[in-house]
C-alpha atoms as a PDB file:
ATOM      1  CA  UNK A   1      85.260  97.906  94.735  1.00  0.00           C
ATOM      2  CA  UNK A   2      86.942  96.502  97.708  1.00  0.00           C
ATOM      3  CA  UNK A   3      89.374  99.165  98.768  1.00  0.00           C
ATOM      4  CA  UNK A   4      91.339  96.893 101.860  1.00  0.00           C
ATOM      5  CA  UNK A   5      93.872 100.119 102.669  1.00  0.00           C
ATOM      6  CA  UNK A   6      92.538 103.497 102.529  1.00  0.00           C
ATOM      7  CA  UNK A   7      95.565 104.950 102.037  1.00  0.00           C
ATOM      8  CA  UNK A   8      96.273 102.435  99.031  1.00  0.00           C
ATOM      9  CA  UNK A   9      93.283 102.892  96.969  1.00  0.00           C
ATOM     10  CA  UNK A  10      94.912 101.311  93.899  1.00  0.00           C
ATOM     11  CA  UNK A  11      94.793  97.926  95.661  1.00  0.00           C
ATOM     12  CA  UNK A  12      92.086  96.589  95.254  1.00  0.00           C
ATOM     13  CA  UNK A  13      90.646  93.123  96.721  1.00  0.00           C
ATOM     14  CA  UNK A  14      87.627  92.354  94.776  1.00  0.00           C
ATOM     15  CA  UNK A  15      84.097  93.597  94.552  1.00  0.00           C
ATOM     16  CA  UNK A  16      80.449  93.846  96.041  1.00  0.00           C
ATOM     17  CA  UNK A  17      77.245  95.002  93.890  1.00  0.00           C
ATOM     18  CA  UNK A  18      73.627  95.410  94.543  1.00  0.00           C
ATOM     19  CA  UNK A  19      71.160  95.536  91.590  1.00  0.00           C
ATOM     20  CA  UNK A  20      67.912  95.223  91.221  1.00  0.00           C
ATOM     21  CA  UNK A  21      66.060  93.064  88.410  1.00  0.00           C
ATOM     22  CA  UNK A  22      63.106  90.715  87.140  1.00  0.00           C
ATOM     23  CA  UNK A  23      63.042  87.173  88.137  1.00  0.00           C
ATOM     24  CA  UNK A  24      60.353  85.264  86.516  1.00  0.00           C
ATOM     25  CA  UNK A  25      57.502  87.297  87.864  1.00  0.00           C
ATOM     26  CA  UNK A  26      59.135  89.164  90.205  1.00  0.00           C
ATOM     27  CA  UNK A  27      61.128  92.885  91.072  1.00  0.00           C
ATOM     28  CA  UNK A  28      64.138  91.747  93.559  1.00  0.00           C
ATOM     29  CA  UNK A  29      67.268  93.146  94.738  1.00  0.00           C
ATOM     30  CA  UNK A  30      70.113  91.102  94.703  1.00  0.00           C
ATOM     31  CA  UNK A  31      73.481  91.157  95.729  1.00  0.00           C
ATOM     32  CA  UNK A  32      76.887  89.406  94.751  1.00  0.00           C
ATOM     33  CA  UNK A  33      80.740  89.800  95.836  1.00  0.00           C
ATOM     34  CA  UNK A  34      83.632  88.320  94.283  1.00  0.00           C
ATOM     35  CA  UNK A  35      87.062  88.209  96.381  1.00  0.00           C
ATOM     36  CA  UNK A  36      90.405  88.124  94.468  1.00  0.00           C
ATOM     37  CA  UNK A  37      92.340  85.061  95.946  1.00  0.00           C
ATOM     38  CA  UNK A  38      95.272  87.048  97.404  1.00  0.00           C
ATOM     39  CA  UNK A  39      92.247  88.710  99.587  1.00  0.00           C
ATOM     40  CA  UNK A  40      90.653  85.855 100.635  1.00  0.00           C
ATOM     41  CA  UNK A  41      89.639  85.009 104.241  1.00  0.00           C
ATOM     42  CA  UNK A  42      90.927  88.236 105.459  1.00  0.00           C
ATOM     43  CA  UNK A  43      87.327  89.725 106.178  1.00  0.00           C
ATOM     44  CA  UNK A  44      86.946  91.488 103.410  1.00  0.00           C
ATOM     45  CA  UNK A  45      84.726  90.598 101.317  1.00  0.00           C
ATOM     46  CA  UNK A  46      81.931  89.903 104.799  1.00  0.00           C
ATOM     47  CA  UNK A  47      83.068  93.433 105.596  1.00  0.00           C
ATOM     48  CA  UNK A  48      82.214  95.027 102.470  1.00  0.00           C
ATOM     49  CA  UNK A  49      78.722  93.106 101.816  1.00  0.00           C
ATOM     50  CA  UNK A  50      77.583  94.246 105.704  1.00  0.00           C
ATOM     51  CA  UNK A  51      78.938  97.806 104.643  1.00  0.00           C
ATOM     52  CA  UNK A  52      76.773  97.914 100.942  1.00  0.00           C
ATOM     53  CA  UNK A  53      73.763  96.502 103.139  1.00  0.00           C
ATOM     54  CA  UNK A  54      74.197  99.133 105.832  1.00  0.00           C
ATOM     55  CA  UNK A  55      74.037 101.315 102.816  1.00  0.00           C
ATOM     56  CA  UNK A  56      71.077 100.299 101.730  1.00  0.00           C
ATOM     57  CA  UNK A  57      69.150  99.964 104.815  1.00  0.00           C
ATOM     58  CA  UNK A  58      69.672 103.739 104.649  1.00  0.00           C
ATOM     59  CA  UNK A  59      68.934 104.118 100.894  1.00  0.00           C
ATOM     60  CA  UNK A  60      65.494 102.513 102.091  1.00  0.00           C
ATOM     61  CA  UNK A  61      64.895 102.041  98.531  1.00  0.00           C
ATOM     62  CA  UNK A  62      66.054  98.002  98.149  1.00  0.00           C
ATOM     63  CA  UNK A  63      63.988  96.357 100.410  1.00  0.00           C
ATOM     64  CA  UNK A  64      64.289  92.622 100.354  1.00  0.00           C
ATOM     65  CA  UNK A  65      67.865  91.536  99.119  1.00  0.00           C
ATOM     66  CA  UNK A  66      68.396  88.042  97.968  1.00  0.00           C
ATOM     67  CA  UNK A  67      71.803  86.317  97.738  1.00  0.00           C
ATOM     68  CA  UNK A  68      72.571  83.391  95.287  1.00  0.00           C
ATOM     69  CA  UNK A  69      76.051  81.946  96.242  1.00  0.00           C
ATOM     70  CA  UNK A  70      77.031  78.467  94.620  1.00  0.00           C
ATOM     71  CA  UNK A  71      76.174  75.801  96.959  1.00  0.00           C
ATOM     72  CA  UNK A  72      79.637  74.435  96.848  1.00  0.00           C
ATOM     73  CA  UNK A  73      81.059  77.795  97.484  1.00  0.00           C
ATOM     74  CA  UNK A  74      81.572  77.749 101.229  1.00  0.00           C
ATOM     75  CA  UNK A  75      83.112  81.165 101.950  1.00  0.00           C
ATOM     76  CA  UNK A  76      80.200  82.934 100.223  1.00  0.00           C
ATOM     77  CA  UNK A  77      77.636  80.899 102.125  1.00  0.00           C
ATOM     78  CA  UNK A  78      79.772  81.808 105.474  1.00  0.00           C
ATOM     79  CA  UNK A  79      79.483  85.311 104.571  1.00  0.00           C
ATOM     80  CA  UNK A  80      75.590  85.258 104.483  1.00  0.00           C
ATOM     81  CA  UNK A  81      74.974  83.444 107.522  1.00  0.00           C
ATOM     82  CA  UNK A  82      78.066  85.763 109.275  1.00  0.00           C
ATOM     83  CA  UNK A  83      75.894  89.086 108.020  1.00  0.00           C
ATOM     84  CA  UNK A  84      72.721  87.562 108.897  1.00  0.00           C
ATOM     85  CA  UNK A  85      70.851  86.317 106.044  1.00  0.00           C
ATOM     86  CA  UNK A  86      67.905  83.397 106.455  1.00  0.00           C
ATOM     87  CA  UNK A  87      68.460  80.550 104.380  1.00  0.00           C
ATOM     88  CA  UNK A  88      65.735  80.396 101.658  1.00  0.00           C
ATOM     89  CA  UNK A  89      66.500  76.972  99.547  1.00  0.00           C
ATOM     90  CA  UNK A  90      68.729  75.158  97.560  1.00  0.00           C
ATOM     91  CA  UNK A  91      67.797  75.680  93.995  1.00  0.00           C
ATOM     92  CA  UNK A  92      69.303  75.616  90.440  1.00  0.00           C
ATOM     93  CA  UNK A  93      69.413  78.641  88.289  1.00  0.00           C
ATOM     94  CA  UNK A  94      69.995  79.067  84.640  1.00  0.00           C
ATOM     95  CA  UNK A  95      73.318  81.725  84.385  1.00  0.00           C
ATOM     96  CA  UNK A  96      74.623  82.336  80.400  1.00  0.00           C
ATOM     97  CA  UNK A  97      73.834  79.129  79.557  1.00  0.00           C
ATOM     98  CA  UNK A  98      74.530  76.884  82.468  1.00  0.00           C
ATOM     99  CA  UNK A  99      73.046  75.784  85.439  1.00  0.00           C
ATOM    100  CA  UNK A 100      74.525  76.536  88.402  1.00  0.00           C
ATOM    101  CA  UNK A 101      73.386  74.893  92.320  1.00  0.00           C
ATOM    102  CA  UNK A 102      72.627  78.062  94.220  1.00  0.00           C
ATOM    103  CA  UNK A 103      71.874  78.360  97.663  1.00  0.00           C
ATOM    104  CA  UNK A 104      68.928  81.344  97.518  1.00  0.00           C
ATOM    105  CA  UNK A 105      69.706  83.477 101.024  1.00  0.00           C
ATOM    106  CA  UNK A 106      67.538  86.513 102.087  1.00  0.00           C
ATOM    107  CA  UNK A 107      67.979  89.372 103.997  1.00  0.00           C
ATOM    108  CA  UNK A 108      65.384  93.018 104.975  1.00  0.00           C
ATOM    109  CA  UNK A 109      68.936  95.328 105.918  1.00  0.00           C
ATOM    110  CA  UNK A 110      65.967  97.212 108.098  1.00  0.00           C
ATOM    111  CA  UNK A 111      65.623  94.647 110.346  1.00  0.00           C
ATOM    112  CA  UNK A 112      68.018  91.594 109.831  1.00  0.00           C
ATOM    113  CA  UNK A 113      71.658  92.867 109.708  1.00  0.00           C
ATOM    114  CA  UNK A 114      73.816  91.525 112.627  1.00  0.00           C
END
């Protein structure tokens, strides 16, 4: 959760998650935040994915992380660049029965965080 006040942890702004999973052939890590409007473009939710990431670069365990924000969703795209992400591609992904137009980021937190 995205806790914006300490000392108000029943307010919360949104959320940030890290998971791992199979995609097609492959093991990744991947990582999505969603930021309740009231919350929005107050640094939260660019704070919170740099603090999960820092997290994980210590973990060790996550390795790659790849970020698949809606290509129309310009916040979320801001947010990877911001953190440091590379841009992968633009590609369309099948998500409970729809296709959504991603834009596939990546990040290594061991190296790439800024």
């Amino acid at each position: 959760m995205i806790i914006p006040e300490a000392a108000t942890p029943s307010a919360v702004a949104g959320t940030v998650s890290l998971w791992s999973h199979e995609a097609g052939d492959q093991h990744i890590s991947e990582i999505g935040w969603m930021v309740l409007p009231a919350f929005q473009g107050q640094g939260y939710g660019k704070r919170a994915v740099r603090t999960l990431l820092e997290m994980a670069r210590e973990d060790g365990r996550w390795g790659l992380v790849h970020a698949f924000p809606a290509t129309s969703n310009l916040p979320s795209n801001g947010i990877c660049r911001g953190v440091g992400f590379t841009f992968v591609e633009e590609q369309s992904l099948e998500f409970a029965g729809r296709v959504l137009d991603t834009n596939h980021w990546i990040i290594d937190p061991r190296t790439d965080l800024t």
